[in-house]
C-alpha atoms as a PDB file:
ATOM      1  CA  UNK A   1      83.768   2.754  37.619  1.00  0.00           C
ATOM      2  CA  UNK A   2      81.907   1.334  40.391  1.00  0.00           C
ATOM      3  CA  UNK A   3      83.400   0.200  43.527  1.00  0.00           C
ATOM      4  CA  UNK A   4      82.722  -3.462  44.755  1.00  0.00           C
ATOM      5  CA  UNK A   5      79.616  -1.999  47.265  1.00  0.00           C
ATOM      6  CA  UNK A   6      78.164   0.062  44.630  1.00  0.00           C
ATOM      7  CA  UNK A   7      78.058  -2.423  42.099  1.00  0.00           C
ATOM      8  CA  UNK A   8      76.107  -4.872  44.560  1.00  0.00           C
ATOM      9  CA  UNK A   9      73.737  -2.440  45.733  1.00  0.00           C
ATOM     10  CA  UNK A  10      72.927  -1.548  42.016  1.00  0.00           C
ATOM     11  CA  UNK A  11      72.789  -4.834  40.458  1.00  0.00           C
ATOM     12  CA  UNK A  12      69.539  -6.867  41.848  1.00  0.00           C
ATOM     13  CA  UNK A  13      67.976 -10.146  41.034  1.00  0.00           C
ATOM     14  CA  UNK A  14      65.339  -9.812  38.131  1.00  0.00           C
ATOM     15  CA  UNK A  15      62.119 -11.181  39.921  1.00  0.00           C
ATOM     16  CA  UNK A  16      58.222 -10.273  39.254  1.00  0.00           C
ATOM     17  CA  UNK A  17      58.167  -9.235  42.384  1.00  0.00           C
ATOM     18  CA  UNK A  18      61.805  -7.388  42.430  1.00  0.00           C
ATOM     19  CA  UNK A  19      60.740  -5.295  38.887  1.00  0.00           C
ATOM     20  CA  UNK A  20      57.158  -4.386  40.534  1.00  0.00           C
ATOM     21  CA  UNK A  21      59.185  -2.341  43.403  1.00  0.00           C
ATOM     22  CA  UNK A  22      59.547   0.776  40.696  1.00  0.00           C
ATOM     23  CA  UNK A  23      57.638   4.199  42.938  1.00  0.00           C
ATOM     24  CA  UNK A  24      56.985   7.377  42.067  1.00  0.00           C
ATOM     25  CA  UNK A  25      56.229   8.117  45.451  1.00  0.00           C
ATOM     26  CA  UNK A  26      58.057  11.335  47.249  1.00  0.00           C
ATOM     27  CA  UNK A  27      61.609   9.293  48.903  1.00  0.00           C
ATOM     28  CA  UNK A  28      59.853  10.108  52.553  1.00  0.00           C
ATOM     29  CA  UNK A  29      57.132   7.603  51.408  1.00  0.00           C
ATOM     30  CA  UNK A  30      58.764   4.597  49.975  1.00  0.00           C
ATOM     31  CA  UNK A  31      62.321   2.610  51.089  1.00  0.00           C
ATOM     32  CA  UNK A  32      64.122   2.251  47.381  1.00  0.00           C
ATOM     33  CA  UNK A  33      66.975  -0.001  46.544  1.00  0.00           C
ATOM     34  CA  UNK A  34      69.903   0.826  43.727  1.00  0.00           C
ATOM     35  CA  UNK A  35      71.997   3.970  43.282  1.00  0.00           C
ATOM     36  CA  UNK A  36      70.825   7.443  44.129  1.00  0.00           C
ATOM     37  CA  UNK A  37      72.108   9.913  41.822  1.00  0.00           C
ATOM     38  CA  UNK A  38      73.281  12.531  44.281  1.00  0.00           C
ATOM     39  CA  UNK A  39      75.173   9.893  46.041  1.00  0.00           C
ATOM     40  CA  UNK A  40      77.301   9.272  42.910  1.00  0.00           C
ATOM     41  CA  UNK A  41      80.904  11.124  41.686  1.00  0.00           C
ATOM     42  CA  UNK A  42      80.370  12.811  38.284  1.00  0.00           C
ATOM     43  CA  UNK A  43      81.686  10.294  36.308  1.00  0.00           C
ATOM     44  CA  UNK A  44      79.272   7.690  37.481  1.00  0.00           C
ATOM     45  CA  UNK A  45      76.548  10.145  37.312  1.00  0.00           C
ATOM     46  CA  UNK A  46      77.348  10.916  33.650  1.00  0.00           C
ATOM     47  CA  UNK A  47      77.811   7.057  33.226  1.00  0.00           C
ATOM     48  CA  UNK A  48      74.322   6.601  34.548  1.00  0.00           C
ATOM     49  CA  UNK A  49      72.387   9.294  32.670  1.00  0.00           C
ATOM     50  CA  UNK A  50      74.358   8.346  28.985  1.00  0.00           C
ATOM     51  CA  UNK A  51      72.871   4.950  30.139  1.00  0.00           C
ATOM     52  CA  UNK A  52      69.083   7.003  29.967  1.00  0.00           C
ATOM     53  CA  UNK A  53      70.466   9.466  26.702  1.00  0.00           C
ATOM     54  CA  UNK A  54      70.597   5.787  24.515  1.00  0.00           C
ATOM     55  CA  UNK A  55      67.314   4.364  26.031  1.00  0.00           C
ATOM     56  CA  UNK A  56      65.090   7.227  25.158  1.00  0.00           C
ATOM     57  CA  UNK A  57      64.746   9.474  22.633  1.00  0.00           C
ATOM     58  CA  UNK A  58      66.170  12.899  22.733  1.00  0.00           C
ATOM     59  CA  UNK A  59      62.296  14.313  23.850  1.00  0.00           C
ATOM     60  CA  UNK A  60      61.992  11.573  26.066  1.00  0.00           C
ATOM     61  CA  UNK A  61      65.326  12.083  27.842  1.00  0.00           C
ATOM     62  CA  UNK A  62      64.722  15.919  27.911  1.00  0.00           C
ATOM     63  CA  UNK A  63      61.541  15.194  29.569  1.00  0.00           C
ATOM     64  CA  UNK A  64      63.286  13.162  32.576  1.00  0.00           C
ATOM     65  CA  UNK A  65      65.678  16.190  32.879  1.00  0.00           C
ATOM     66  CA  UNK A  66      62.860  18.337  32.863  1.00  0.00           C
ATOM     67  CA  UNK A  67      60.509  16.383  35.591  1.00  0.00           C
ATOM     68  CA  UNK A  68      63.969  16.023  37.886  1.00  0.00           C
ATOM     69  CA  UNK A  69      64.430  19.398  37.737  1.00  0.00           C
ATOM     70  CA  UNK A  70      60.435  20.124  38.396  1.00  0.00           C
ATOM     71  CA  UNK A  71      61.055  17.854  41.978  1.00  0.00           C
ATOM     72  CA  UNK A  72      63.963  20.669  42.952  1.00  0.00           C
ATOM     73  CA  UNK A  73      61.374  23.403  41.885  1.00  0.00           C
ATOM     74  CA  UNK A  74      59.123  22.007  44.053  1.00  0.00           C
ATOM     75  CA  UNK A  75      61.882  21.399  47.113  1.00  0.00           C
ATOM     76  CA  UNK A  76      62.432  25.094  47.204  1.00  0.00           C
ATOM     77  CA  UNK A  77      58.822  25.475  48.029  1.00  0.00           C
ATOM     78  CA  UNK A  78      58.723  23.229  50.900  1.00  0.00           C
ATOM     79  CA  UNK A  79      62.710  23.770  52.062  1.00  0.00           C
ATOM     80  CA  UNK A  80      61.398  21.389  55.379  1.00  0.00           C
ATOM     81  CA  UNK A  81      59.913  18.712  53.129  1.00  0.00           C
ATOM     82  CA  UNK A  82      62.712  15.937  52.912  1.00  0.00           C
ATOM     83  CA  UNK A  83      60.551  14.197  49.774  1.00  0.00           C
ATOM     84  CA  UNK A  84      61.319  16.366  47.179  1.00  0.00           C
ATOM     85  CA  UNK A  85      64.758  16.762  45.323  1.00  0.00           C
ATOM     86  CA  UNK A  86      66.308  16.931  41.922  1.00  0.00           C
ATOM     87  CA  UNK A  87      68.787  14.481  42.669  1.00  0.00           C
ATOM     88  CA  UNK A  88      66.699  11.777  44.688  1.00  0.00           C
ATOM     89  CA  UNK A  89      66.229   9.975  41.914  1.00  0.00           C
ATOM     90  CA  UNK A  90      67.539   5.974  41.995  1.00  0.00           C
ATOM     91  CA  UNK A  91      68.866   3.819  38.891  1.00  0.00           C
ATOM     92  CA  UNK A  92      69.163  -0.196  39.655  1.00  0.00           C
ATOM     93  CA  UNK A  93      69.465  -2.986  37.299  1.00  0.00           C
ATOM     94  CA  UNK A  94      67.604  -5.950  37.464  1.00  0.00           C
ATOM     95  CA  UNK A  95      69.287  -9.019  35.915  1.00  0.00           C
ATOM     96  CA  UNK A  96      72.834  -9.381  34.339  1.00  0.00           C
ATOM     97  CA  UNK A  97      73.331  -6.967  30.859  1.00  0.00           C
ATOM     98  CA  UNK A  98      73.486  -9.290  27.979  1.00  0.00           C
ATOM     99  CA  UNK A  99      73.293  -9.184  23.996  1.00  0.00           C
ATOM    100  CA  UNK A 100      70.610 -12.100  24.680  1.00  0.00           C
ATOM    101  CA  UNK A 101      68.356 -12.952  27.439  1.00  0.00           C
ATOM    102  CA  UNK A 102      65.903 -10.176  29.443  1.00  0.00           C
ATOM    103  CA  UNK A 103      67.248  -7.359  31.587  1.00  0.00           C
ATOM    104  CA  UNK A 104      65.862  -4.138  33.103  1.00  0.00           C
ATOM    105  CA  UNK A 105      67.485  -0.909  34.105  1.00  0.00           C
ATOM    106  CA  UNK A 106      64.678   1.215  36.635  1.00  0.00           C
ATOM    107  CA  UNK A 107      65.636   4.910  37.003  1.00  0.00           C
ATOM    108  CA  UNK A 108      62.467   6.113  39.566  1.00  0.00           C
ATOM    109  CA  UNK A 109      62.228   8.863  41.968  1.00  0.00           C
ATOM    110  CA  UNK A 110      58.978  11.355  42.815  1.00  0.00           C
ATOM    111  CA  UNK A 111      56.894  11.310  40.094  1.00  0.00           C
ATOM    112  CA  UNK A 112      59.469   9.440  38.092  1.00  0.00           C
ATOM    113  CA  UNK A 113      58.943   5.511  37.206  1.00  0.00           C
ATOM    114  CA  UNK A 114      61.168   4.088  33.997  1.00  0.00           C
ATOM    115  CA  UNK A 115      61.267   0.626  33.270  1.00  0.00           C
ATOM    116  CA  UNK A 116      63.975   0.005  30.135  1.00  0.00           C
ATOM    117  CA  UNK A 117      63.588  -3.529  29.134  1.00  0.00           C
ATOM    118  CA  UNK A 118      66.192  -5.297  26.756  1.00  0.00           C
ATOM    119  CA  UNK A 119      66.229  -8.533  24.962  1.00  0.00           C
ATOM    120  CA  UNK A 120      68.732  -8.585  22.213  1.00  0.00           C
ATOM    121  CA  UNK A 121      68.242  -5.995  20.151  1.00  0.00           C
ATOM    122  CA  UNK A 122      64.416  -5.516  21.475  1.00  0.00           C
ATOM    123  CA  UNK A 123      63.459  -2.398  24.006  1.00  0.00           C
ATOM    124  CA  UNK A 124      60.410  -1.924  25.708  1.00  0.00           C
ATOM    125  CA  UNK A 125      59.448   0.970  27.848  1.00  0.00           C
ATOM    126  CA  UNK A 126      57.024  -0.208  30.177  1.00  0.00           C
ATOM    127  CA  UNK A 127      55.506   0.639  32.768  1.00  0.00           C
ATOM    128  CA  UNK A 128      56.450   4.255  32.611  1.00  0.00           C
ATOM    129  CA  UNK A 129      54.992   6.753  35.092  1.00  0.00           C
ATOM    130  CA  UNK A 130      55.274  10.244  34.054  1.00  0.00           C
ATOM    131  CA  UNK A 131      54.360  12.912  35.898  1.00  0.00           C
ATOM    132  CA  UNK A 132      55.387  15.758  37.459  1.00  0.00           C
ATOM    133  CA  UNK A 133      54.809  19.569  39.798  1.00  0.00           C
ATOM    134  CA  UNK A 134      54.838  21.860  39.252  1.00  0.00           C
ATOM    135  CA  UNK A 135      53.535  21.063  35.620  1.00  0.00           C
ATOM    136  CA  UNK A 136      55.102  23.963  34.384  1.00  0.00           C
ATOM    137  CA  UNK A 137      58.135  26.385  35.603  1.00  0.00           C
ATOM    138  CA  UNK A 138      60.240  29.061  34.902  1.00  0.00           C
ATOM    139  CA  UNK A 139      63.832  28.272  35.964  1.00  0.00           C
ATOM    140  CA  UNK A 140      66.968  30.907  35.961  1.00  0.00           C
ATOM    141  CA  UNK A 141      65.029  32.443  32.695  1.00  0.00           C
ATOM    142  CA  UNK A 142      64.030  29.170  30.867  1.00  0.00           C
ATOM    143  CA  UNK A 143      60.461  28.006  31.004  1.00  0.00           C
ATOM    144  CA  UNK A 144      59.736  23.952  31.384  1.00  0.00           C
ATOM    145  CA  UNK A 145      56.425  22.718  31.058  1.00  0.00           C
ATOM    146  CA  UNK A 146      57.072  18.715  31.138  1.00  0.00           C
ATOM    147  CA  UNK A 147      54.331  16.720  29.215  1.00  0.00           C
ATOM    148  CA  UNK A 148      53.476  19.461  27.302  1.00  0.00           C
ATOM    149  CA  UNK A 149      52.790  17.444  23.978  1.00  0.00           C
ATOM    150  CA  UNK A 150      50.975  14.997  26.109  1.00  0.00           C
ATOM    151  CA  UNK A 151      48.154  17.690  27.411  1.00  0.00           C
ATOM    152  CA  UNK A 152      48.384  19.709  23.793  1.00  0.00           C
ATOM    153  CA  UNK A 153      47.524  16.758  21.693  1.00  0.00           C
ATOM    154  CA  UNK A 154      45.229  15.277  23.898  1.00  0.00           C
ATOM    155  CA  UNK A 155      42.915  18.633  23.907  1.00  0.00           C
ATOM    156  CA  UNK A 156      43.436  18.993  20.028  1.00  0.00           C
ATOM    157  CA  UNK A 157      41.887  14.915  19.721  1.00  0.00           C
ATOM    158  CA  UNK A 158      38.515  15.828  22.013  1.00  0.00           C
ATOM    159  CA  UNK A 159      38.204  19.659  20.251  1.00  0.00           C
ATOM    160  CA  UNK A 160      38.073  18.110  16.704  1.00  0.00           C
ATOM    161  CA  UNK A 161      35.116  15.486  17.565  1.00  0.00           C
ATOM    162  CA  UNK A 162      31.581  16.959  17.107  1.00  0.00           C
ATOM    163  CA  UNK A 163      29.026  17.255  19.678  1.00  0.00           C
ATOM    164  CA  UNK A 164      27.983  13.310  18.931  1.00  0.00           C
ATOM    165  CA  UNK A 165      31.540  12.022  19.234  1.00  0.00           C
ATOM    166  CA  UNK A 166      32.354  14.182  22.231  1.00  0.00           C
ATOM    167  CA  UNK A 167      29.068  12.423  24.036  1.00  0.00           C
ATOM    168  CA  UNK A 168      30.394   8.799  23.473  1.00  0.00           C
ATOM    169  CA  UNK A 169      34.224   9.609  24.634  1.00  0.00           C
ATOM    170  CA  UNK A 170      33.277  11.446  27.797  1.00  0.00           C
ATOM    171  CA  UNK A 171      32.938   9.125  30.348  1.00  0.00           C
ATOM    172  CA  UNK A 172      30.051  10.103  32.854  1.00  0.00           C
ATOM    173  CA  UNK A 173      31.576   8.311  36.149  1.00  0.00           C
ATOM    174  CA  UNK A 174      34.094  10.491  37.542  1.00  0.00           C
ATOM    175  CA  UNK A 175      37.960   9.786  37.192  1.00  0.00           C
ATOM    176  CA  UNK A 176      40.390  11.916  38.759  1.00  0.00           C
ATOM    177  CA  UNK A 177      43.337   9.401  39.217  1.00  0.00           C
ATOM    178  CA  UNK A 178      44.983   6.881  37.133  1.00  0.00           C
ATOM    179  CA  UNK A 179      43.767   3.244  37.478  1.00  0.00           C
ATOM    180  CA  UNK A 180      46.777   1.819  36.273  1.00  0.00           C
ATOM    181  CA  UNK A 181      49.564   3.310  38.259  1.00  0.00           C
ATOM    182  CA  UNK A 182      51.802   1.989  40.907  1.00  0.00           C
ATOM    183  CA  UNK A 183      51.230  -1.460  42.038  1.00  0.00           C
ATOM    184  CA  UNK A 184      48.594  -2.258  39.349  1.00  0.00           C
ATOM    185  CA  UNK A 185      50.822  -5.120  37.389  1.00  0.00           C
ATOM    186  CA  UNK A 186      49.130  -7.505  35.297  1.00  0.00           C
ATOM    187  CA  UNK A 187      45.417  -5.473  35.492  1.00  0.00           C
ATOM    188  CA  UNK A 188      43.688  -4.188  32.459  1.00  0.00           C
ATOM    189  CA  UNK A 189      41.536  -1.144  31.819  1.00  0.00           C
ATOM    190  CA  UNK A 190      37.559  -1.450  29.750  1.00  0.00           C
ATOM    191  CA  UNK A 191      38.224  -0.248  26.288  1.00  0.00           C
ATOM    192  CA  UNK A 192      35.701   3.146  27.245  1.00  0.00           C
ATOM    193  CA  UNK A 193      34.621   6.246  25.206  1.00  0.00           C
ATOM    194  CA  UNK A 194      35.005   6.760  21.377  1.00  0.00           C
ATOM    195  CA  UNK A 195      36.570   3.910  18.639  1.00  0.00           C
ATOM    196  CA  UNK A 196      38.983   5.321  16.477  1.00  0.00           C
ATOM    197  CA  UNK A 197      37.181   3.364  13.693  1.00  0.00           C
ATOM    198  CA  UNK A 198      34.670   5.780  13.719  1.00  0.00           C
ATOM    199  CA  UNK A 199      36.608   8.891  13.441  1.00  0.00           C
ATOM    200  CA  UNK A 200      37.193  11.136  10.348  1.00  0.00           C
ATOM    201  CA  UNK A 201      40.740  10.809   8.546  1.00  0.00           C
ATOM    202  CA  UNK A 202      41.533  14.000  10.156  1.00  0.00           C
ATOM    203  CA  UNK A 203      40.457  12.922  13.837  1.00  0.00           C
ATOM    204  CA  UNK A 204      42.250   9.828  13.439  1.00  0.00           C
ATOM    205  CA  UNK A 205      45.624  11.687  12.511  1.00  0.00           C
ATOM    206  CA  UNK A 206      45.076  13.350  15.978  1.00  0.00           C
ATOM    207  CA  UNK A 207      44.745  10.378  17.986  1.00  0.00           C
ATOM    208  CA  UNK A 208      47.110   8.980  15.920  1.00  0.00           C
ATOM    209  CA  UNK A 209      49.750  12.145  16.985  1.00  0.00           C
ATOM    210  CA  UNK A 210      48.517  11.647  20.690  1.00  0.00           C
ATOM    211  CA  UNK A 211      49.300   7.901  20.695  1.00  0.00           C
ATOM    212  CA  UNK A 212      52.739   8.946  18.987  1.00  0.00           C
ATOM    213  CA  UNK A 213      53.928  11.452  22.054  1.00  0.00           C
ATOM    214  CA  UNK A 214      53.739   8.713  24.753  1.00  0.00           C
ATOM    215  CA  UNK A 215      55.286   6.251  22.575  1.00  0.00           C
ATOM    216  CA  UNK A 216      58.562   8.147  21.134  1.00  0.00           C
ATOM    217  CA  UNK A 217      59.810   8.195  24.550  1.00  0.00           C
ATOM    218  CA  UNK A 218      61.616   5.339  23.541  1.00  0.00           C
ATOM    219  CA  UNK A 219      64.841   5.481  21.440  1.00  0.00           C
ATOM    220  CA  UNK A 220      63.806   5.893  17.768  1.00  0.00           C
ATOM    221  CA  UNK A 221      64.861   2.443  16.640  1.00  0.00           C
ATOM    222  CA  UNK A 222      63.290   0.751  19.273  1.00  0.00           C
ATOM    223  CA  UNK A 223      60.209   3.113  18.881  1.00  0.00           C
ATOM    224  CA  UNK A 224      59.759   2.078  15.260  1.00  0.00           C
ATOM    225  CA  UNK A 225      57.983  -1.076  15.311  1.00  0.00           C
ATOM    226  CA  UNK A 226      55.777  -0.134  18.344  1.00  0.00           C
ATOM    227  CA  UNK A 227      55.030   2.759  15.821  1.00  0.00           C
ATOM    228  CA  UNK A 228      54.002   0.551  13.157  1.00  0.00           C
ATOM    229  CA  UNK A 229      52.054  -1.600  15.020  1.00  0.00           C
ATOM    230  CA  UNK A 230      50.048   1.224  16.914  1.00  0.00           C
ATOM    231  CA  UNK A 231      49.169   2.740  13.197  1.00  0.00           C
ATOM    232  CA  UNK A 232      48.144  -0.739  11.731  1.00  0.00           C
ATOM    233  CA  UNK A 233      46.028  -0.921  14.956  1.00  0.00           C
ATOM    234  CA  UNK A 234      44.455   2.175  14.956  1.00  0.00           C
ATOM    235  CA  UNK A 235      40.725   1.030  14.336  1.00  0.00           C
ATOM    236  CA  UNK A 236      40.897  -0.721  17.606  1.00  0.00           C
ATOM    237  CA  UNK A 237      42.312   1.766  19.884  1.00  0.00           C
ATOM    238  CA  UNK A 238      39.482   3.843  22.158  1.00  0.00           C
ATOM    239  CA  UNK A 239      39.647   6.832  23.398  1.00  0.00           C
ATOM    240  CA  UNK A 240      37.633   8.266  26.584  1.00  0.00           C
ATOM    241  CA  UNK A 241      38.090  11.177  28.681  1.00  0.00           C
ATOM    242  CA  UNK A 242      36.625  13.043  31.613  1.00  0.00           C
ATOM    243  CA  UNK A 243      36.855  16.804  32.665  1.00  0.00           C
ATOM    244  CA  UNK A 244      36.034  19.696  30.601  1.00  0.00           C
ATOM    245  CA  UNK A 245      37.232  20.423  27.153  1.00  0.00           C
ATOM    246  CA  UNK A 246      39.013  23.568  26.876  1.00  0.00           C
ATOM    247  CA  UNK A 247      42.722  23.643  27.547  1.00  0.00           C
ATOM    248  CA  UNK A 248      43.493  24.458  30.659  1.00  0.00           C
ATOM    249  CA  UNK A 249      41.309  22.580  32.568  1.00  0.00           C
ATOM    250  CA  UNK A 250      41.890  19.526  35.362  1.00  0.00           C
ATOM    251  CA  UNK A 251      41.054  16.590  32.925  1.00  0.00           C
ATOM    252  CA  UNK A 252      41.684  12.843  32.549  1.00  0.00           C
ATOM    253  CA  UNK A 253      42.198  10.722  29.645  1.00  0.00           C
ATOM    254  CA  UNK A 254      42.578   7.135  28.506  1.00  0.00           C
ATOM    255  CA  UNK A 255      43.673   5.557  25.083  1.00  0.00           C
ATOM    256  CA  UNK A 256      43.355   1.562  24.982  1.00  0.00           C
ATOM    257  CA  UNK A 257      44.594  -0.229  22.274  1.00  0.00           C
ATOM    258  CA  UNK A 258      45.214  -3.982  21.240  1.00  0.00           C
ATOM    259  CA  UNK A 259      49.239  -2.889  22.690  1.00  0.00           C
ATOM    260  CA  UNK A 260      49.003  -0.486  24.921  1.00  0.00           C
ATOM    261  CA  UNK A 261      47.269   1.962  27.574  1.00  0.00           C
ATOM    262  CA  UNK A 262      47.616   5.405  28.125  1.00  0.00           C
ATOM    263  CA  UNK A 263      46.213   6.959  31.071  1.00  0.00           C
ATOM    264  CA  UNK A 264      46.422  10.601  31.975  1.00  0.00           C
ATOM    265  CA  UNK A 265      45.221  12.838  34.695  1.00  0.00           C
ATOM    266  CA  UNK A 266      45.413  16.010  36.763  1.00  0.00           C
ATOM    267  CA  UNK A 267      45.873  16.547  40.545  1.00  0.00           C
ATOM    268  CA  UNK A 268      44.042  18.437  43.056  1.00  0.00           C
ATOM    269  CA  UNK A 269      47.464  19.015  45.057  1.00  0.00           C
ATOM    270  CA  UNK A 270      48.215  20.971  47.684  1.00  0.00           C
ATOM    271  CA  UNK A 271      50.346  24.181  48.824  1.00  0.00           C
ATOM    272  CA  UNK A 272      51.865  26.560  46.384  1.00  0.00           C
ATOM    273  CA  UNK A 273      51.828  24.534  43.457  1.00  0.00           C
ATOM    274  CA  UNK A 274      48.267  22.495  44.268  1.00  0.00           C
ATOM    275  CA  UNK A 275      45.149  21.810  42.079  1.00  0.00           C
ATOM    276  CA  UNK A 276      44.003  23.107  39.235  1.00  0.00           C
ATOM    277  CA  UNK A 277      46.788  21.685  36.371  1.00  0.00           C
ATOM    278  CA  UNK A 278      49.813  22.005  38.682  1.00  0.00           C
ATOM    279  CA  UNK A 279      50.318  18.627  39.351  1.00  0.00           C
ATOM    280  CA  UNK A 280      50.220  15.403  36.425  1.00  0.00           C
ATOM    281  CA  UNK A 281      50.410  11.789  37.108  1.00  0.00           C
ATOM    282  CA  UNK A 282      50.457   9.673  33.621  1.00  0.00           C
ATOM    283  CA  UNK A 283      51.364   6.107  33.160  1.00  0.00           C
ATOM    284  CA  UNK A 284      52.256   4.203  29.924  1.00  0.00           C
ATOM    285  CA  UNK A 285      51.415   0.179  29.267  1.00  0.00           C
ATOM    286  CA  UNK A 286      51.824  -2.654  27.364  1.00  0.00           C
ATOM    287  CA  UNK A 287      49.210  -5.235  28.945  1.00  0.00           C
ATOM    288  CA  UNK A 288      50.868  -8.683  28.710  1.00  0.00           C
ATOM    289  CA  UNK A 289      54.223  -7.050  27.546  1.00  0.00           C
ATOM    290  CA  UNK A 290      55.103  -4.882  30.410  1.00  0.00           C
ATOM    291  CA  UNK A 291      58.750  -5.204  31.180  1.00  0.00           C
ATOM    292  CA  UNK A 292      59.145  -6.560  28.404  1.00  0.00           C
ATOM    293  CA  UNK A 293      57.285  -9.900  28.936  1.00  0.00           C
ATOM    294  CA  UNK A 294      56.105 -10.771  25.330  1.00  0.00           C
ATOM    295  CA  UNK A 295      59.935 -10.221  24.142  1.00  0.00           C
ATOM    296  CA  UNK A 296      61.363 -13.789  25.735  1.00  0.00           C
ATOM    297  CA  UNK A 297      61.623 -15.298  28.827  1.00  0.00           C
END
């Protein structure tokens, strides 16, 4: 389906330093390697995205469609801006598809970072960078509002905590960005703010929801275990936030557990859709498993 250049521009060597090239950057920011989307025939464009439809789940799929479409949103706004686009997103592959062995497909692009992982039968789906603006949209009659469950079930975990709990998972030091985000590979983050093992059965089904959302990106199958593990886990997870707690608000949030991080935050952007909770950058880990590193070598 590919032609000869095509096929080597899309197929790259699978090197630490190759995999940690994923952006979310705007395309007038960062040089990116692979396949752009708009640069493909139909075919290989369906090709690429039935190659997304069987990584991710359904939701997590819709949400990609929903933060591309968010970038065009965005382009209309600034028509002079040559950044922003719906179909300036890239898809590469990083080492040679195999039933064994490690390989990665990247699918990036402005605020836009996947990285699918496979080993055998294994998936990871990490790092992902999620984020998007405008954060929510109205589009030829049909409202968006990408990371929706994200921000929803994040404000229902901090309203159900009491006015003790709420003091020991806002963090007083202010955050308005992740930590974690591009070009942050192998760091960690301080387990901050409130233990889950010190939550009510009710609180902890919240968090437990909230840790849930960013995980089911993933294909069910390959979410399953990651599932289990989170739940058996959950004593040990932390959750911290900063920024007021009614809905609506600019906030930022962080859930660490033994097997993953979750960071989440609003942007003070600029222009038409700037500041206030326009504008989300999120990122998704797996410290010492990102890109699939504790799944073979």
């Amino acid at each position: 389906m590919l032609d000869d250049k095509q096929r080597t521009a899309v197929m790259i060597e699978r090197t630490q330093a190759n995999l940690a090239q994923w952006s979310n950057l705007p395309e007038n920011l960062v040089k990116r390697t692979g396949l752009r989307m708009d640069k493909l025939n139909r075919a290989q464009r369906d090709a690429a995205m039935a190659i997304l439809k069987a990584a991710l789940s359904p939701e997590g799929y819709a949400q990609v469609q929903q933060i591309n479409t968010a970038d065009g949103v965005l382009a209309s706004s600034e028509p002079g801006n040559p950044g922003f686009s719906a179909d300036h997103y890239w898809i590469r592959i990083l080492g040679t598809p195999a039933d064994t062995g490690r390989w990665t497909i990247q699918y990036d692009g402005h605020h836009l970072g996947l990285n699918m992982t496979l080993n055998g039968s294994t998936m990871t789906l990490a790092p992902s960078f999620w984020g998007a603006q405008p954060a929510s949209y109205e589009l030829a009659g049909t409202a968006a509002e990408p990371l929706c469950g994200e921000t929803v079930k994040a404000f229902a975990v901090i309203g159900a905590l009491d006015a003790a709990q709420r003091k020991q998972a806002v963090l007083t030091t202010p955050i308005k960005e992740i930590v974690l985000g591009l070009g942050q590979d192998g760091k960690t983050l301080a387990a901050e703010g409130i233990r889950a093992s010190s939550l009510n059965d009710n609180q902890k089904k919240l968090l437990l929801d909230l840790i849930y959302e960013w995980i089911t990106h993933l294909n069910p199958t390959s979410a399953a275990a990651k599932l289990a593990v989170a739940k058996q886990n959950l004593d040990q997870v932390s959750f911290a936030w900063y920024g007021k707690v009614t809905i609506g608000n600019p906030v930022y949030y962080r859930v660490v557990g033994p097997t993953f991080v979750i960071e989440f935050a609003h942007q003070q952007g600029e222009g038409r859709f700037g500041g206030g909770v326009t504008h989300i950058h999120s990122i998704y880990r797996e410290p010492g498993g990102d890109y699939g590193a504790q799944s073979g070598s």
